[in-house]
Protein backbone atom coordinates (compact mmCIF):
# COMPACT_ATOMS: atom_id res chain seq x y z
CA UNK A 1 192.50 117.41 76.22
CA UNK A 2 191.94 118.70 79.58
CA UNK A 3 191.50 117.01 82.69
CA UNK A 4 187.33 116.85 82.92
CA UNK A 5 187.48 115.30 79.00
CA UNK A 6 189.92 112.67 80.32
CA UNK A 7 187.73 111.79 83.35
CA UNK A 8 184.38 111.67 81.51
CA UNK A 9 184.67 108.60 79.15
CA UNK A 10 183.99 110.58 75.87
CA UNK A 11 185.95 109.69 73.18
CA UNK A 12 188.69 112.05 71.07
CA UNK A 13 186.97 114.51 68.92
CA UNK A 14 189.05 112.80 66.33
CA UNK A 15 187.62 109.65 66.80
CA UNK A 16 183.86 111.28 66.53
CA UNK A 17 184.99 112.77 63.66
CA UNK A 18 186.29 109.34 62.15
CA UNK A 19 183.44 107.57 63.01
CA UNK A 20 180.77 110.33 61.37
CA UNK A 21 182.44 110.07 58.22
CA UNK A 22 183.17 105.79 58.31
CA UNK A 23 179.45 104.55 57.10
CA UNK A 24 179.91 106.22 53.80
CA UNK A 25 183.01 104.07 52.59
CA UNK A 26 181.81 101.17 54.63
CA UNK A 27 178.59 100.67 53.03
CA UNK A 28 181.09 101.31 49.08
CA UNK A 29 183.12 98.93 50.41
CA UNK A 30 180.64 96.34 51.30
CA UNK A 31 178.71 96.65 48.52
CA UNK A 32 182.34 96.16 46.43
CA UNK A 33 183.01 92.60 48.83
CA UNK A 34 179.25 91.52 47.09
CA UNK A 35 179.84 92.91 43.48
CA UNK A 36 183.00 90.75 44.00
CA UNK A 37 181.65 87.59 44.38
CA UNK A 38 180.44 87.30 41.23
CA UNK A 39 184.20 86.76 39.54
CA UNK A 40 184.99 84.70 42.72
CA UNK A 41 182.80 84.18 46.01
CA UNK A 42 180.33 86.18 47.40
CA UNK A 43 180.38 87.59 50.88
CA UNK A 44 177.60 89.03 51.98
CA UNK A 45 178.68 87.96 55.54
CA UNK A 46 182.11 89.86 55.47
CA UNK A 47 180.19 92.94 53.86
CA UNK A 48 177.91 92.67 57.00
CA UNK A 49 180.16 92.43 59.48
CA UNK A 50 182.16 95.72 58.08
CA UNK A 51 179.20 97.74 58.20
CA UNK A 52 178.07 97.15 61.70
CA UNK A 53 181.35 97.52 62.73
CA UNK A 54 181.15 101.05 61.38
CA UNK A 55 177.98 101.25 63.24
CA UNK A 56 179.65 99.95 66.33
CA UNK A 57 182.31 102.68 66.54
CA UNK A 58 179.31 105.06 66.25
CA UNK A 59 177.96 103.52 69.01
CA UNK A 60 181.35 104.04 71.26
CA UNK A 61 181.77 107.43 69.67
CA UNK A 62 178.71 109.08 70.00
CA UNK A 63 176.57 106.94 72.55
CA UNK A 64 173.51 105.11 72.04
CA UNK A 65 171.34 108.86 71.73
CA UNK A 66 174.04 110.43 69.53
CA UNK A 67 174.05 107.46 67.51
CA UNK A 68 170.83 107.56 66.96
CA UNK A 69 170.24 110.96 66.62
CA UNK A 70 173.16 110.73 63.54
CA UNK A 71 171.64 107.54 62.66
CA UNK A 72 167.70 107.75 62.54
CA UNK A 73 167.59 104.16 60.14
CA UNK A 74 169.01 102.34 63.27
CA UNK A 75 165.76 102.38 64.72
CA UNK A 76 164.77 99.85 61.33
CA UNK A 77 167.36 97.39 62.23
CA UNK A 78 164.90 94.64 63.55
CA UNK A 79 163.03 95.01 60.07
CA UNK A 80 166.17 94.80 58.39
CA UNK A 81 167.17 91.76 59.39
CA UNK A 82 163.88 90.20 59.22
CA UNK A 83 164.07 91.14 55.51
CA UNK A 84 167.41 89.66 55.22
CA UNK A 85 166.37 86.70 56.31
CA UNK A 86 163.50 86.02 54.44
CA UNK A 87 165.34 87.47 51.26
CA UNK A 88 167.88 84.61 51.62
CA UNK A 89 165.09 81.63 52.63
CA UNK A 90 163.07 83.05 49.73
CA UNK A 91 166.44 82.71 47.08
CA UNK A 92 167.35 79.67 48.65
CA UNK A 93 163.99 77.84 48.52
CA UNK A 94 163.37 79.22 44.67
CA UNK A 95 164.45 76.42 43.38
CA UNK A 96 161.79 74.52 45.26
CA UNK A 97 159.11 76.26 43.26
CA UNK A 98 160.31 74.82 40.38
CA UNK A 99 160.64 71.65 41.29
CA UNK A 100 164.28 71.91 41.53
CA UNK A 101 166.48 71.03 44.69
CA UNK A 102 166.86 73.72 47.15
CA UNK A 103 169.69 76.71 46.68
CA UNK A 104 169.16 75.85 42.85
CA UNK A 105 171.29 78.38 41.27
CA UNK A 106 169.14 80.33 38.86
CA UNK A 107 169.29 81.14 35.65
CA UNK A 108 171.29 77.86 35.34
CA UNK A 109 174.23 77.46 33.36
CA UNK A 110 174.66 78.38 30.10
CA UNK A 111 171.56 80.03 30.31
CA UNK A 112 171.06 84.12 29.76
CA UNK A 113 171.82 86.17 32.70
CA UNK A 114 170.39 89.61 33.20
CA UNK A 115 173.13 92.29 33.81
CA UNK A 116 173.20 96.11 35.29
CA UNK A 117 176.71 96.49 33.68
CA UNK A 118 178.76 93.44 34.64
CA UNK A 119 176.72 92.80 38.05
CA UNK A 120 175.28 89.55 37.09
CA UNK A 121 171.50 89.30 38.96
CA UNK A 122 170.95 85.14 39.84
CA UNK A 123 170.06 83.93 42.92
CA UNK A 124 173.75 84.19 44.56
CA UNK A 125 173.62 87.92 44.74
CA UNK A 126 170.17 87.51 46.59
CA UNK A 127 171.35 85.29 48.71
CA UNK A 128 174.42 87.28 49.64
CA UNK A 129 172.10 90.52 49.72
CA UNK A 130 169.88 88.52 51.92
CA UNK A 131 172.82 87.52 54.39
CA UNK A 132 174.07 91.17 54.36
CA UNK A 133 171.13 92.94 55.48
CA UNK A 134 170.65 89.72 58.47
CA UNK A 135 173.88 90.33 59.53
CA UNK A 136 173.62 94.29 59.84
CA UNK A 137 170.69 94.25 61.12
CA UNK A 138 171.22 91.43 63.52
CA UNK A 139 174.38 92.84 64.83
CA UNK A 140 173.12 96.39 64.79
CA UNK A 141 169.84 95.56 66.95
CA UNK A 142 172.69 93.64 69.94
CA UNK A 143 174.58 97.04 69.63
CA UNK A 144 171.25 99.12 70.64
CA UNK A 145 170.11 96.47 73.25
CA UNK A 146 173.76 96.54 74.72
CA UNK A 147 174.15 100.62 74.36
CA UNK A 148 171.12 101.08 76.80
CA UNK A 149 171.83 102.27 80.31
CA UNK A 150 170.61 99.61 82.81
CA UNK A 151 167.24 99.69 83.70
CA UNK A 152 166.04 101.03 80.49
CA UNK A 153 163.17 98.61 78.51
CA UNK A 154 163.24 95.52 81.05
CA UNK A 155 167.67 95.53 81.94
């Protein structure tokens, strides 16, 4: 690396490199944490959190433009976690509908649950779905606002 590269704050190539290619597996490997849950616990949370941490080291990679330029769906991240969060009110208040307490779990046991292969759909996977898209888009919208340069939209 030469001297001007050193002094000018950009990170390796490597890591730009790294962090192009890291979204891919992250969003496999969160989607894996939630399919998970359904032998064990959920964790839509975890799943989150490893997805906007790819989207952070984009972020320290590329800068808030490049990011953004590589990432045009960033711009949907207040949506996103809007969605999320009425996703998971809306699965945890189902059970409300039907006269049941709240965070009912539905279909109920011993009951037939619908299945894409051995993904089990009931109200748990929405509700880990729901925190999952909250969290990324949550933590994804504080990584924009913070990756501004001061004095840009009101800083």
């Amino acid at each position: 690396m030469s001297a001007e590269e050193e002094g000018s704050g950009r990170p390796d190539a490597v890591v730009r490199v790294v962090a192009r290619l890291l979204p891919g597996p992250s969003l496999v490997f969160a989607a894996a944490l939630i399919a998970k849950g359904y032998a064990e616990v959920g964790d839509g949370f975890a799943a989150g959190v490893i997805v906007a941490l790819a989207v952070a080291l984009i972020y320290v990679a590329l800068g808030a433009e490049g990011a953004e330029a590589a990432l045009p769906v960033l711009r949907h991240a207040p949506r996103l976690a809007v969605g999320g969060l009425l996703l998971a009110l809306a699965s945890g208040f189902f059970g409300l509908a039907l006269g049941d307490p709240p965070v009912t779990h539905r279909p109920g046991p011993g009951a037939h649950v619908v299945k894409v292969g051995t993904l089990e759909l009931f109200t748990p996977l929405l509700l880990d779905i729901g925190v999952f898209l909250l969290v990324v888009g949550v933590l994804t919208t504080l990584l924009h606002q913070l990756g501004r340069p001061l004095g840009v939209g009101g800083r």
